[in-house]
PDB file of N, CA and C in Angstrom:
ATOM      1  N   UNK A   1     -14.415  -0.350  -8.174  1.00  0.00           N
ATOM      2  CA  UNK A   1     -14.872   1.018  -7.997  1.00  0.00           C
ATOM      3  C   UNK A   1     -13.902   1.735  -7.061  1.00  0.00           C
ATOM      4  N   UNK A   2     -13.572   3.027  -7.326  1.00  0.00           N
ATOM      5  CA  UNK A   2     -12.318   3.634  -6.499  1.00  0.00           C
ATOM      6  C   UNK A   2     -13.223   4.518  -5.294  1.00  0.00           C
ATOM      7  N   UNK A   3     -12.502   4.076  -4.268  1.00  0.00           N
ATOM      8  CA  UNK A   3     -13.345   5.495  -3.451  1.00  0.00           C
ATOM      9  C   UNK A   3     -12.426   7.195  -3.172  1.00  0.00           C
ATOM     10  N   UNK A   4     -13.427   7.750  -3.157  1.00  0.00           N
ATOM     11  CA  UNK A   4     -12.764   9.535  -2.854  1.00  0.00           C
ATOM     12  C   UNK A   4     -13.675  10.022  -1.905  1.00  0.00           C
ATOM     13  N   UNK A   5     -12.794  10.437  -1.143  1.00  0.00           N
ATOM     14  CA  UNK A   5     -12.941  11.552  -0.196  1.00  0.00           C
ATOM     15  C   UNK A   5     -13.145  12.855  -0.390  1.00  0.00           C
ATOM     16  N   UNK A   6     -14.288  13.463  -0.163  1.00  0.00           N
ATOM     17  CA  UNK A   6     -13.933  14.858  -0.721  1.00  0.00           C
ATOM     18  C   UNK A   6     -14.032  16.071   1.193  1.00  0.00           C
ATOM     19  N   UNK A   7     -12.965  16.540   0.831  1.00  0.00           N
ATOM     20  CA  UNK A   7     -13.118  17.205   2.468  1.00  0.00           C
ATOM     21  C   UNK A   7     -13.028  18.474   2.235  1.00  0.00           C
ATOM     22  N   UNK A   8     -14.140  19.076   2.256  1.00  0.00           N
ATOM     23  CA  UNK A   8     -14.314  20.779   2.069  1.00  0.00           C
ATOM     24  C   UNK A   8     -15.331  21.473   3.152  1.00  0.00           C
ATOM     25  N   UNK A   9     -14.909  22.633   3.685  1.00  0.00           N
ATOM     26  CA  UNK A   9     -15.970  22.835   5.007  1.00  0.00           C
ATOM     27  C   UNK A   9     -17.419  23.536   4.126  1.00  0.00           C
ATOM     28  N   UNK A  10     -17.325  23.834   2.796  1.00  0.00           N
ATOM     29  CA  UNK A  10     -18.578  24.352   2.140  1.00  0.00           C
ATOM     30  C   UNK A  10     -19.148  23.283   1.773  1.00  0.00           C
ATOM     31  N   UNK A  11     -20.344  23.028   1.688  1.00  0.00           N
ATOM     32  CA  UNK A  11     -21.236  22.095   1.316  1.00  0.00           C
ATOM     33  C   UNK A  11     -21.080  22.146  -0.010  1.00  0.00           C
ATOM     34  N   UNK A  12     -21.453  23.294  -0.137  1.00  0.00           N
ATOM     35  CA  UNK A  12     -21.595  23.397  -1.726  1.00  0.00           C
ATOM     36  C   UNK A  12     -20.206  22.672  -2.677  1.00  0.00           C
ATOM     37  N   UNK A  13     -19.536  23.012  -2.522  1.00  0.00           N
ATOM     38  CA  UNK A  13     -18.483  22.463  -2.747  1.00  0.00           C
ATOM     39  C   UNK A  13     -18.086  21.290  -2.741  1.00  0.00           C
ATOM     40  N   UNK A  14     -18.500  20.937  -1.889  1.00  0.00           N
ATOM     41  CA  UNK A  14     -18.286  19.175  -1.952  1.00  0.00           C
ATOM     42  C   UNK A  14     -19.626  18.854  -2.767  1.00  0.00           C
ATOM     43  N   UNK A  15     -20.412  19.143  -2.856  1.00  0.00           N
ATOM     44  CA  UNK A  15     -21.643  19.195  -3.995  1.00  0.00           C
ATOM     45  C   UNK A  15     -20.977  18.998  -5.129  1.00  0.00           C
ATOM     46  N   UNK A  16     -20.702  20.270  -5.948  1.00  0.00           N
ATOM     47  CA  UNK A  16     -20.292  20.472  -6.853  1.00  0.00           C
ATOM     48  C   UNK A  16     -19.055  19.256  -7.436  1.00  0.00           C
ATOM     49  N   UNK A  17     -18.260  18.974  -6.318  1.00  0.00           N
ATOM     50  CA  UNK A  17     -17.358  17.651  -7.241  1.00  0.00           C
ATOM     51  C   UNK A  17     -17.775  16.738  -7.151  1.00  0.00           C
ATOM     52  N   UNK A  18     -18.990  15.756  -5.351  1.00  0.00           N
ATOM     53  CA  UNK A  18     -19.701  15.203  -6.206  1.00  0.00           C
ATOM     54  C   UNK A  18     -20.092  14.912  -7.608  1.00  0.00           C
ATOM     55  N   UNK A  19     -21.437  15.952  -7.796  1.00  0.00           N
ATOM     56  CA  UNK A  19     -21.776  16.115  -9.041  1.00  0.00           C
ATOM     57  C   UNK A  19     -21.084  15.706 -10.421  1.00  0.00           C
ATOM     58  N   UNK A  20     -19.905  16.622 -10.393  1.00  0.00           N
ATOM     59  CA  UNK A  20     -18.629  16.287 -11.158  1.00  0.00           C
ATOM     60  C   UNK A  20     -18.233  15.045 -11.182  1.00  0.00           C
ATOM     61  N   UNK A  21     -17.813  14.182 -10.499  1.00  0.00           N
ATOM     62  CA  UNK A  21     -17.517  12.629 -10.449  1.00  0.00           C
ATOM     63  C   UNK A  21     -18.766  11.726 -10.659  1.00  0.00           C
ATOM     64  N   UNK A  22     -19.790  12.028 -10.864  1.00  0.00           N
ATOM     65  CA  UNK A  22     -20.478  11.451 -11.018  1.00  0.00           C
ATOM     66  C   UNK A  22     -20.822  11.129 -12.426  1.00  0.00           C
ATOM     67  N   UNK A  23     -20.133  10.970 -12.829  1.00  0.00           N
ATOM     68  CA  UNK A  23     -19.978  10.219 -14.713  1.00  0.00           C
ATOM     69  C   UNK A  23     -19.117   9.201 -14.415  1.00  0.00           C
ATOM     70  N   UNK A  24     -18.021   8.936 -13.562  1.00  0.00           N
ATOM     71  CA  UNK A  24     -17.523   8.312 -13.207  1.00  0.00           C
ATOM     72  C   UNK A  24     -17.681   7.149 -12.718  1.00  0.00           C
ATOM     73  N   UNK A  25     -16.676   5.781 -12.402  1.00  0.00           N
ATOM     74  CA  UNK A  25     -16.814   5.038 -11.594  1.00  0.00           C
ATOM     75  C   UNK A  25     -16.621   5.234  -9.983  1.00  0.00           C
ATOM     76  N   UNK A  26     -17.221   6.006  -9.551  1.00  0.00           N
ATOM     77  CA  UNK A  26     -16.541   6.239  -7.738  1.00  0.00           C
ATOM     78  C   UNK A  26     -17.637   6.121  -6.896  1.00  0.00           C
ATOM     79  N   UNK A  27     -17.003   5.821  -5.480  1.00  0.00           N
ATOM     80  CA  UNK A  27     -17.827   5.856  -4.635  1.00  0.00           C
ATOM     81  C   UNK A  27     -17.383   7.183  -3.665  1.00  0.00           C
ATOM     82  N   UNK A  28     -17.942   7.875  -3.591  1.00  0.00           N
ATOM     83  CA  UNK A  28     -17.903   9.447  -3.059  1.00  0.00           C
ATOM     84  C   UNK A  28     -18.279   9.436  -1.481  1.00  0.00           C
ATOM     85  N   UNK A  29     -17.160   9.432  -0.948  1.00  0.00           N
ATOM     86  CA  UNK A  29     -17.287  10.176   0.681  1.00  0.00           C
ATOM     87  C   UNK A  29     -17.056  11.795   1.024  1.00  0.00           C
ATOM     88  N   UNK A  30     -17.516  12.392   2.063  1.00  0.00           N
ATOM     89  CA  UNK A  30     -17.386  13.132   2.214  1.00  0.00           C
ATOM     90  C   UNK A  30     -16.980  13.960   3.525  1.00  0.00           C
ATOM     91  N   UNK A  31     -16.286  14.872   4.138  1.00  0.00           N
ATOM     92  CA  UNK A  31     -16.149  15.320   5.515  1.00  0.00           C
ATOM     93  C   UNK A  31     -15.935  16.579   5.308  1.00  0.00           C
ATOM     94  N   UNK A  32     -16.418  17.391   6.638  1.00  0.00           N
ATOM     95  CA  UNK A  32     -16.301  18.783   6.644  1.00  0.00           C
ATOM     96  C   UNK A  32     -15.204  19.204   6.942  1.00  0.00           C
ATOM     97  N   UNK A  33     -14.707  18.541   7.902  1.00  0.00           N
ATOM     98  CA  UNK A  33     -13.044  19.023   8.478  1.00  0.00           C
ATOM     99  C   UNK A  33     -12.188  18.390   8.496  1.00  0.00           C
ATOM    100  N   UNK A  34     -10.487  18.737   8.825  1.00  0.00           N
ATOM    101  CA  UNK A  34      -9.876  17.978   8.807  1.00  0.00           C
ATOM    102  C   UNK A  34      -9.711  16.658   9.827  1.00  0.00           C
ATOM    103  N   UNK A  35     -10.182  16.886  11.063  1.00  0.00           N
ATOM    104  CA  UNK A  35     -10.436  15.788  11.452  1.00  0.00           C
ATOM    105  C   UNK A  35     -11.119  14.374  11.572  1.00  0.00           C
ATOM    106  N   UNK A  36     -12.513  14.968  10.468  1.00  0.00           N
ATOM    107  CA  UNK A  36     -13.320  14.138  10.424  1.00  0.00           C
ATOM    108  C   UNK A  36     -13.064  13.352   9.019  1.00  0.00           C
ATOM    109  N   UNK A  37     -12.289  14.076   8.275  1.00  0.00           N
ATOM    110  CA  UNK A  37     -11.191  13.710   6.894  1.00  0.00           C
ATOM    111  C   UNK A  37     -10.025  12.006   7.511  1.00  0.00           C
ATOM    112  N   UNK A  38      -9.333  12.646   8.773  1.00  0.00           N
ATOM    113  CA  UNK A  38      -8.534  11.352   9.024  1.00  0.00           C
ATOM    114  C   UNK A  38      -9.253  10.039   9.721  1.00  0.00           C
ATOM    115  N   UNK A  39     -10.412  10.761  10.135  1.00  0.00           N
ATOM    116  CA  UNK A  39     -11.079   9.498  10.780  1.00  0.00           C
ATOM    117  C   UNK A  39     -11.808   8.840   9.693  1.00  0.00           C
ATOM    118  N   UNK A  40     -12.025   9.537   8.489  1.00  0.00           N
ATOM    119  CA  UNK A  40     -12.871   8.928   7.993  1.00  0.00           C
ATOM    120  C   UNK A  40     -11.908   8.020   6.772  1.00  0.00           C
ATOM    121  N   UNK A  41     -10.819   8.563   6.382  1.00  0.00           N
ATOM    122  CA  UNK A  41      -9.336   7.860   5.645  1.00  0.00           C
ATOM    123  C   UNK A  41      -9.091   6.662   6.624  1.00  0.00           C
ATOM    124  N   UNK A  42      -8.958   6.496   7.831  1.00  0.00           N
ATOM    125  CA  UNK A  42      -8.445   5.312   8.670  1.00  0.00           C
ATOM    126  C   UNK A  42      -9.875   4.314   8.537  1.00  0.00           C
ATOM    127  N   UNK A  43     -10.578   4.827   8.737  1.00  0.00           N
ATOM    128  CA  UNK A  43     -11.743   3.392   8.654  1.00  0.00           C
ATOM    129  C   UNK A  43     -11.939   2.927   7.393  1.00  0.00           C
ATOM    130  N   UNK A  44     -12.293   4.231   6.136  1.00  0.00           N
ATOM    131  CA  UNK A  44     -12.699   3.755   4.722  1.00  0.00           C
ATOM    132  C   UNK A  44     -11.004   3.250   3.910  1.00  0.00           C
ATOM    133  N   UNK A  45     -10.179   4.057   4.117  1.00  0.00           N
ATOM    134  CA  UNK A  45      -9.026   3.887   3.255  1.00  0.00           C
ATOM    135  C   UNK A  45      -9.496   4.000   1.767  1.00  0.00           C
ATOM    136  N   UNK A  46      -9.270   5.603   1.626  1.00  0.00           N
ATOM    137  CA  UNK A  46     -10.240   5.900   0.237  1.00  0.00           C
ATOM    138  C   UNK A  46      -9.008   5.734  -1.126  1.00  0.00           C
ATOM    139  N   UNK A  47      -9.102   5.897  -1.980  1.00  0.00           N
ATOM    140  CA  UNK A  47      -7.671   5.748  -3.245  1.00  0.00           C
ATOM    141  C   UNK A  47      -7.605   6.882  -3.489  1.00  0.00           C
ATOM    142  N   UNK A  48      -8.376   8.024  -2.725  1.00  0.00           N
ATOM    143  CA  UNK A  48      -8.046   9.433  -3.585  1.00  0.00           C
ATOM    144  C   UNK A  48      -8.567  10.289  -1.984  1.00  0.00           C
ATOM    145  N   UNK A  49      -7.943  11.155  -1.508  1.00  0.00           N
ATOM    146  CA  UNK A  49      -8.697  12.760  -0.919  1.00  0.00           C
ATOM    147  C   UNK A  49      -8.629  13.727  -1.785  1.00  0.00           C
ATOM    148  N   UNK A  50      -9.655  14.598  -1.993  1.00  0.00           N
ATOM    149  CA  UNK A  50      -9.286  15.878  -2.519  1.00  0.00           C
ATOM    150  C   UNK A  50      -9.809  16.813  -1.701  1.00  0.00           C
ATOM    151  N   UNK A  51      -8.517  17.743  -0.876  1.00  0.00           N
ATOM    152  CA  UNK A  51      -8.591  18.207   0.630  1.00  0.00           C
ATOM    153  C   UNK A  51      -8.236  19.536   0.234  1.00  0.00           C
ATOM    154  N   UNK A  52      -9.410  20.062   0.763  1.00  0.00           N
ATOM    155  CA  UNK A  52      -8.965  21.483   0.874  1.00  0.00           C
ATOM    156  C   UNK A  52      -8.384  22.349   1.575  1.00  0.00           C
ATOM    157  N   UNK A  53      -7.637  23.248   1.428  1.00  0.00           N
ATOM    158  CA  UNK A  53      -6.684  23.946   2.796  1.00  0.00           C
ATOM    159  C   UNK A  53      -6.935  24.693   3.277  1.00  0.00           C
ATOM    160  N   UNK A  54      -8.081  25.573   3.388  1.00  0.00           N
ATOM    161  CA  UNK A  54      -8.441  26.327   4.231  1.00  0.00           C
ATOM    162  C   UNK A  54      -9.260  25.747   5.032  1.00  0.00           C
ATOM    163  N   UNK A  55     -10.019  25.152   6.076  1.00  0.00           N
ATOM    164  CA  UNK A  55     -11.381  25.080   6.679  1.00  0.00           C
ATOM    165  C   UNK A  55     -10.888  25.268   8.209  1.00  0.00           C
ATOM    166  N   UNK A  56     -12.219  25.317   8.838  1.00  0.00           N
ATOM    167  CA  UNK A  56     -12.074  26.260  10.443  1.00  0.00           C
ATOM    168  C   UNK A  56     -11.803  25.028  11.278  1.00  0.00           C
ATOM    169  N   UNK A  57     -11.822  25.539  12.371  1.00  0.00           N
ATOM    170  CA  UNK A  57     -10.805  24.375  13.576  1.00  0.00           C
ATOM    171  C   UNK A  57      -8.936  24.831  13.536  1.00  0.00           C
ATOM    172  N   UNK A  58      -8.590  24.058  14.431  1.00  0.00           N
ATOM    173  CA  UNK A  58      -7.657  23.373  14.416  1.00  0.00           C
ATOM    174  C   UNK A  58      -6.431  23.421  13.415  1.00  0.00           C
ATOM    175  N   UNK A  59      -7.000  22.514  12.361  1.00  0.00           N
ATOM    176  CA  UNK A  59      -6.628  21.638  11.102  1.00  0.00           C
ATOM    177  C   UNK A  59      -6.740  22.288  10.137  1.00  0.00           C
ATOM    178  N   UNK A  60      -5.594  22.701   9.591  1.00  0.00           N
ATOM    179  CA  UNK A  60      -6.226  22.886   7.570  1.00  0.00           C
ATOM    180  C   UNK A  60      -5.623  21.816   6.976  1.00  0.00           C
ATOM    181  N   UNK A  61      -6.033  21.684   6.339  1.00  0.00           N
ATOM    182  CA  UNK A  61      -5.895  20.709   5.003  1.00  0.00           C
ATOM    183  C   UNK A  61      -4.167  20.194   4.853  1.00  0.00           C
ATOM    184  N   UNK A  62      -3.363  21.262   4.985  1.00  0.00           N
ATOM    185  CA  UNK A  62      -1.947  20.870   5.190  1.00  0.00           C
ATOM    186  C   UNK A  62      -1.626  20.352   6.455  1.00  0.00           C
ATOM    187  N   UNK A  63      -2.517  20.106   7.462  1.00  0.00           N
ATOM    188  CA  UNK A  63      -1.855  19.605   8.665  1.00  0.00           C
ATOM    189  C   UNK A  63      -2.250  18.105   8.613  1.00  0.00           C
ATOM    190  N   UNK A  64      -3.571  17.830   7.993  1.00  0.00           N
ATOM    191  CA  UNK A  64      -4.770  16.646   7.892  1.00  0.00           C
ATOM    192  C   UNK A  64      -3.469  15.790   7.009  1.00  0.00           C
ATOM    193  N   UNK A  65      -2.846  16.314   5.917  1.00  0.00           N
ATOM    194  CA  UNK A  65      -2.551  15.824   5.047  1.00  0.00           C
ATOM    195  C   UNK A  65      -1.057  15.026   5.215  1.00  0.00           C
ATOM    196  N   UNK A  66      -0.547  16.053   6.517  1.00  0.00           N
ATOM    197  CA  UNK A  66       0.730  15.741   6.687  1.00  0.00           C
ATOM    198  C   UNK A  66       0.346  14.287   7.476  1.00  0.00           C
ATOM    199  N   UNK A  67      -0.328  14.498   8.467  1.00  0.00           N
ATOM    200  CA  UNK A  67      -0.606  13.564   9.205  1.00  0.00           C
ATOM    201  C   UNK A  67      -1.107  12.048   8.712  1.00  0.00           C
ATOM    202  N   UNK A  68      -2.163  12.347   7.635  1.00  0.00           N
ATOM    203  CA  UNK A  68      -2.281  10.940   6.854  1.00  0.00           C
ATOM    204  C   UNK A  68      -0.911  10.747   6.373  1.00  0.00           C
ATOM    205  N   UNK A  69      -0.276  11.438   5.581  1.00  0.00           N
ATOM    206  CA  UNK A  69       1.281  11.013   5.084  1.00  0.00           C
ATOM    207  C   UNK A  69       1.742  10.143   5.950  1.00  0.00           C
ATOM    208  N   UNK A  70       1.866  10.314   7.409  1.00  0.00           N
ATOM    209  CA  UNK A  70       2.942  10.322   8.064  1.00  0.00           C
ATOM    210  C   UNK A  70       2.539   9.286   9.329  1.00  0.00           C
ATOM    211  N   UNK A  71       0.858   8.182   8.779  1.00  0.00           N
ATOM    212  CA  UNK A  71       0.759   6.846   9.085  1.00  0.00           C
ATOM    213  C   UNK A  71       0.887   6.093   8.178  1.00  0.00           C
ATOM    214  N   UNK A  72       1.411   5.060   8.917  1.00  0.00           N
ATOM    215  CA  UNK A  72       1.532   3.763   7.368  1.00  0.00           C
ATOM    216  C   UNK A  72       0.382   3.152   7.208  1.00  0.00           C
ATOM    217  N   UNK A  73      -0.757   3.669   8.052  1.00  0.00           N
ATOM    218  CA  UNK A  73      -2.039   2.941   7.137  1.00  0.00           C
ATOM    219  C   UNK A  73      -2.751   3.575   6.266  1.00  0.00           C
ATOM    220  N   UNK A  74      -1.988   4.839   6.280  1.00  0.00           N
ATOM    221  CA  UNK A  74      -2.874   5.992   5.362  1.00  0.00           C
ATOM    222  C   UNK A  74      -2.406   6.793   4.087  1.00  0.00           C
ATOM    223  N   UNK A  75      -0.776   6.351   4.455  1.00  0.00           N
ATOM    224  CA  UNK A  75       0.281   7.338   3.586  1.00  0.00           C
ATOM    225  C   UNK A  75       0.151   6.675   1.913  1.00  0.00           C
ATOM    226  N   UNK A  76      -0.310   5.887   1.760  1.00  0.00           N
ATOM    227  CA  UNK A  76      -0.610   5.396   0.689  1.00  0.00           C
ATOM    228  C   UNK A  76      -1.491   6.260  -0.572  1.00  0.00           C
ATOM    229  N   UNK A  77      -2.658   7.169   0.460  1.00  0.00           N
ATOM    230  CA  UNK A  77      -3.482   7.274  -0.115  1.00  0.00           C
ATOM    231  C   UNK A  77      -3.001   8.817  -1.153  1.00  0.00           C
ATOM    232  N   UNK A  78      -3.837   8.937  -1.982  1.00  0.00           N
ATOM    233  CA  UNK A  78      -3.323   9.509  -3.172  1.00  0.00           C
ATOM    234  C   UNK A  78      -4.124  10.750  -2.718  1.00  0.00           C
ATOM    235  N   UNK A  79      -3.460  12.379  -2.256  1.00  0.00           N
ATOM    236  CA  UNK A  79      -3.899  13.628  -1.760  1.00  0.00           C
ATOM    237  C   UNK A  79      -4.193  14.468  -2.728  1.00  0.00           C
ATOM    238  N   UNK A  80      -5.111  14.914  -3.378  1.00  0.00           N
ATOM    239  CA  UNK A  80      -5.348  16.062  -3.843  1.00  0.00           C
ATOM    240  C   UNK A  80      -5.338  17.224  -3.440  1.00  0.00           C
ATOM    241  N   UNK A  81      -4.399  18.612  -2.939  1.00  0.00           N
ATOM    242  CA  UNK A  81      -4.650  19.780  -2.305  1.00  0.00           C
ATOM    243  C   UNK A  81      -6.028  20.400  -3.347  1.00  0.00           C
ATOM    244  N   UNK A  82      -7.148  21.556  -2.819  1.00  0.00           N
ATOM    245  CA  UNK A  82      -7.872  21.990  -3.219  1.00  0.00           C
ATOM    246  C   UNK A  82      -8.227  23.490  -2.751  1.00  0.00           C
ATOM    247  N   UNK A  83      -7.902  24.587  -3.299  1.00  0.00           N
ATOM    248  CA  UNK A  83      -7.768  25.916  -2.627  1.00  0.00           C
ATOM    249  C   UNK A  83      -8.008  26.622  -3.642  1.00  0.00           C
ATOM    250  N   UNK A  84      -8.312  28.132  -2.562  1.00  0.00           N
ATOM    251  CA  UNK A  84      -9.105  29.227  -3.709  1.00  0.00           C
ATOM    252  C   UNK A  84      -7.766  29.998  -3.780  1.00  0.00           C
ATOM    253  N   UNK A  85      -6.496  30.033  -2.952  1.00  0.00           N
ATOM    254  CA  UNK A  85      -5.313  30.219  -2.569  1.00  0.00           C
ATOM    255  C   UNK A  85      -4.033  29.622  -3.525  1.00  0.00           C
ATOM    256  N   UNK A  86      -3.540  30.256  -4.867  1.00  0.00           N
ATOM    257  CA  UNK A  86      -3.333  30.099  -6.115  1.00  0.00           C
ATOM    258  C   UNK A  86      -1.729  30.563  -5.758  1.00  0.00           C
ATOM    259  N   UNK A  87      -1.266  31.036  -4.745  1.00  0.00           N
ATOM    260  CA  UNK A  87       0.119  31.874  -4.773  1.00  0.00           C
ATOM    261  C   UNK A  87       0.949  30.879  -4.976  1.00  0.00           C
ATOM    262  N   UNK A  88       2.050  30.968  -5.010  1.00  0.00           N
ATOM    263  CA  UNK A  88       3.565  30.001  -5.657  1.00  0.00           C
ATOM    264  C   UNK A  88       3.933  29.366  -4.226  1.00  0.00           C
ATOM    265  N   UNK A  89       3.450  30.421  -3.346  1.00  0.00           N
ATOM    266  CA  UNK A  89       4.035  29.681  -1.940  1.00  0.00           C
ATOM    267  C   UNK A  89       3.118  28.297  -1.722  1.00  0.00           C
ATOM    268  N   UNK A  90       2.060  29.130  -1.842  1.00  0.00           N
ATOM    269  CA  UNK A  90       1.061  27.611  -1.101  1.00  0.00           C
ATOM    270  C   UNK A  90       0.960  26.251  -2.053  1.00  0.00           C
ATOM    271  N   UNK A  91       1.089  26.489  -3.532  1.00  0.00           N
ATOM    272  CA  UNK A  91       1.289  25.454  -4.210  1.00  0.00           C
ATOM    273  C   UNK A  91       2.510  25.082  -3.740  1.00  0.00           C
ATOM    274  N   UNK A  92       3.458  25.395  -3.485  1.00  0.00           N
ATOM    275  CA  UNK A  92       4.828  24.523  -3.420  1.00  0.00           C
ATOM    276  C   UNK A  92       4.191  23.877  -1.926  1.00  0.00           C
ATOM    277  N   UNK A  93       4.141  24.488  -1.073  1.00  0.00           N
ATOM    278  CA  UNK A  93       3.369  23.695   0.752  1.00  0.00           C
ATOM    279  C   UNK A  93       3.216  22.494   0.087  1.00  0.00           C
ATOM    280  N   UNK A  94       1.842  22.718  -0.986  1.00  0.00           N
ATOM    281  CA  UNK A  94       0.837  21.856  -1.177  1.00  0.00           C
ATOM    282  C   UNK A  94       1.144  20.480  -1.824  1.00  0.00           C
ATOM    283  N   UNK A  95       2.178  20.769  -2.688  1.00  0.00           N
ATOM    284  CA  UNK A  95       2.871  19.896  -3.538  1.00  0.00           C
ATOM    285  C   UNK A  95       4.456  18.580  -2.631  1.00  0.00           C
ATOM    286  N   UNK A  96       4.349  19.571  -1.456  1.00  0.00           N
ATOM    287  CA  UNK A  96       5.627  19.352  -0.500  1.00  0.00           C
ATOM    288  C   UNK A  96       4.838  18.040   0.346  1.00  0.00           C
ATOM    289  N   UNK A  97       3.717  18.177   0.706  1.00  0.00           N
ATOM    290  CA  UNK A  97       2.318  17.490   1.886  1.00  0.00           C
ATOM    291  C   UNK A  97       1.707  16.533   0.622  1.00  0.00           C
ATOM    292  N   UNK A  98       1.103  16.970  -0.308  1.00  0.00           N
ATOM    293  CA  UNK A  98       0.147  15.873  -0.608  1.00  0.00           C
ATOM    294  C   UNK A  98       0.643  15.803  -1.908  1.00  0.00           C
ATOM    295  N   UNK A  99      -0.390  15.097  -3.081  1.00  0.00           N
ATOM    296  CA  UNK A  99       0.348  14.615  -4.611  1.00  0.00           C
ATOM    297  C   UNK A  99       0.306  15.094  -5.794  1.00  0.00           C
ATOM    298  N   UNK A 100      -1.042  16.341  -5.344  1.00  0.00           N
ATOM    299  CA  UNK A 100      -0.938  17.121  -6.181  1.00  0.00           C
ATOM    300  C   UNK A 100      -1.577  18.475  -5.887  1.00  0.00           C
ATOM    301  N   UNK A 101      -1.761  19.236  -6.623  1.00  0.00           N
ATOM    302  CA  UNK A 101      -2.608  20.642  -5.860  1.00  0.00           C
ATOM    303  C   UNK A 101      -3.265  21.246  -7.072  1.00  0.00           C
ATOM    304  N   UNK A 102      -4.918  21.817  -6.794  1.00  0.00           N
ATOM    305  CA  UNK A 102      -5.672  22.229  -7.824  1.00  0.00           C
ATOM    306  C   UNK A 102      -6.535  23.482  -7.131  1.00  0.00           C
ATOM    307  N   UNK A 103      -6.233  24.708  -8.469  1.00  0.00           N
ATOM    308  CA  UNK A 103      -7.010  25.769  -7.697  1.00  0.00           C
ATOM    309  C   UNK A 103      -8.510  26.035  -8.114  1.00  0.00           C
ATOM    310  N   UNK A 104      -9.178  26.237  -7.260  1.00  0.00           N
ATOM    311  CA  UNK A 104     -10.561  26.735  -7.100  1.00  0.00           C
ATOM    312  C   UNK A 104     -10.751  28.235  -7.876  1.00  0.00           C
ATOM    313  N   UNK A 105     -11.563  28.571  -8.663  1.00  0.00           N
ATOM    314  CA  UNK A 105     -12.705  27.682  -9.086  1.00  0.00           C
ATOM    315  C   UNK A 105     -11.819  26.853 -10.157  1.00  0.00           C
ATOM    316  N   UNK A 106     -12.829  25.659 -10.103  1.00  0.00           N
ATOM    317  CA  UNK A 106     -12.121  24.865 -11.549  1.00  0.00           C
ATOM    318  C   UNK A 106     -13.483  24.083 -12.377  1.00  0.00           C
ATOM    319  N   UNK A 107     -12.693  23.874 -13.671  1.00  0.00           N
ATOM    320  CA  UNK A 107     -13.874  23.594 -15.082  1.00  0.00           C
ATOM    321  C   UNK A 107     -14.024  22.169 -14.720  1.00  0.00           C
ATOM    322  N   UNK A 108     -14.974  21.438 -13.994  1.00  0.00           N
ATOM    323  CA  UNK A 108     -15.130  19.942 -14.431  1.00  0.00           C
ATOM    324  C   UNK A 108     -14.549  18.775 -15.380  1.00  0.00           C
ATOM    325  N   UNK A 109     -13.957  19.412 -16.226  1.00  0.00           N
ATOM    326  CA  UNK A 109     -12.964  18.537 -16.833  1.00  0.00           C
ATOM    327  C   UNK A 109     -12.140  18.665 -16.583  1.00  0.00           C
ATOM    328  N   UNK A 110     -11.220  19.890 -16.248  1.00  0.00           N
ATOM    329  CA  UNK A 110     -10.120  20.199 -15.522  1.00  0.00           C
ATOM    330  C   UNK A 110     -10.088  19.193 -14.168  1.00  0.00           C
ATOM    331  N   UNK A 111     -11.150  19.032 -13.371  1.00  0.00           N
ATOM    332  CA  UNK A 111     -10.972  18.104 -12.224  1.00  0.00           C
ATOM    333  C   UNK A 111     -10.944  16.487 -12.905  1.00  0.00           C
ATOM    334  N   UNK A 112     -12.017  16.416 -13.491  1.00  0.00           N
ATOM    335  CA  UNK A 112     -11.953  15.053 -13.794  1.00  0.00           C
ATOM    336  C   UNK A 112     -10.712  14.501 -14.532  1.00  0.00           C
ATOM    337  N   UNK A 113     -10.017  15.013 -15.035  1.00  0.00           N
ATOM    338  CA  UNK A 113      -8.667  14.724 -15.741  1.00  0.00           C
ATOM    339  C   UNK A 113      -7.576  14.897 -15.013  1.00  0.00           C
ATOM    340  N   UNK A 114      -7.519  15.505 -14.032  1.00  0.00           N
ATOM    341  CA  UNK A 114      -6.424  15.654 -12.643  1.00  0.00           C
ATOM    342  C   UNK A 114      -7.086  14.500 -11.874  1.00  0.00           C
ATOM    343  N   UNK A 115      -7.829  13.958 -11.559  1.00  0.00           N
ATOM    344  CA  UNK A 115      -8.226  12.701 -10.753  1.00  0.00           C
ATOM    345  C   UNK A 115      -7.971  11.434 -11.281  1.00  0.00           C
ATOM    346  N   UNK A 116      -7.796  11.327 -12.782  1.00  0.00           N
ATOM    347  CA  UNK A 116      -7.867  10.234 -13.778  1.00  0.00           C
ATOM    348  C   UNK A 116      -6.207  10.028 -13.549  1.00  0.00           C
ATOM    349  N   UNK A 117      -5.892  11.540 -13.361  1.00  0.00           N
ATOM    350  CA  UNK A 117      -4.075  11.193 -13.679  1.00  0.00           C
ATOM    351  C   UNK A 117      -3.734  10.853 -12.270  1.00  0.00           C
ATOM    352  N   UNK A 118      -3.978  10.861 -11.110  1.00  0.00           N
ATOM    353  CA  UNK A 118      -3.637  10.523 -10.011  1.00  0.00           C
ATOM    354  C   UNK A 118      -4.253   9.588  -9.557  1.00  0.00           C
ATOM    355  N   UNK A 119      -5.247   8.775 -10.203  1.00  0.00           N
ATOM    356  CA  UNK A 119      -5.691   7.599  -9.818  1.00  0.00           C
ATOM    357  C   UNK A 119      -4.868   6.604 -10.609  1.00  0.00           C
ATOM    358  N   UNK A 120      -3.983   6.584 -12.093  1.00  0.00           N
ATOM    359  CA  UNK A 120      -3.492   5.979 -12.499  1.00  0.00           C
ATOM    360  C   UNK A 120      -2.093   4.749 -11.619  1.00  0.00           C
TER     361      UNK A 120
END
């Protein structure tokens, strides 16, 4: 069974891909921020984040992401960027930091088939 992280500061949202993965084989974690994203990658060591780049604090999603990159107990793990933020700039950021990048809103199969290809 693969585990995923899903780190979004809306509930709902992390709801919603829940939900979505749940046809799936996964075991679904979840965190509101980016900090509670790396603490929770260093203890679980999930096979997938799908991190979003905006949330409050500190941390967005591109800093969380650089930082898992950039331990060797974490850099392994396979980053999904996740944003309502669609411009050419922030996809390239996004693509530069983590493994792949997907914009909000998105069709449930659209996610589940971007997760299938990065879990491969």
């Amino acid at each position: 069974m693969k585990k995923i992280l899903i780190v979004d500061d809306e509930p709902e949202v992390r709801r919603l891909v829940e939900v979505t993965l749940r046809s799936g084989d996964y075991e679904i974690l979840q965190a509101e921020d980016g900090e509670k994203a790396i603490e929770i990658a260093r203890s679980e060591i999930p096979d997938l984040i799908i991190m979003d780049v905006m949330m409050p604090g500190d941390m967005d999603g591109f800093e969380a992401t650089r930082i898992l990159k950039n331990n060797p107990e974490t850099k392994a793990i396979a980053i999904v960027m996740l944003t309502a933020r669609g411009q050419e700039a922030d996809k390239e950021k996004g693509l530069e930091v983590g493994d792949d990048y997907f914009v909000k809103p998105f069709s449930p199969l659209e996610l589940i088939k971007k997760i299938e290809e990065v879990l491969v």
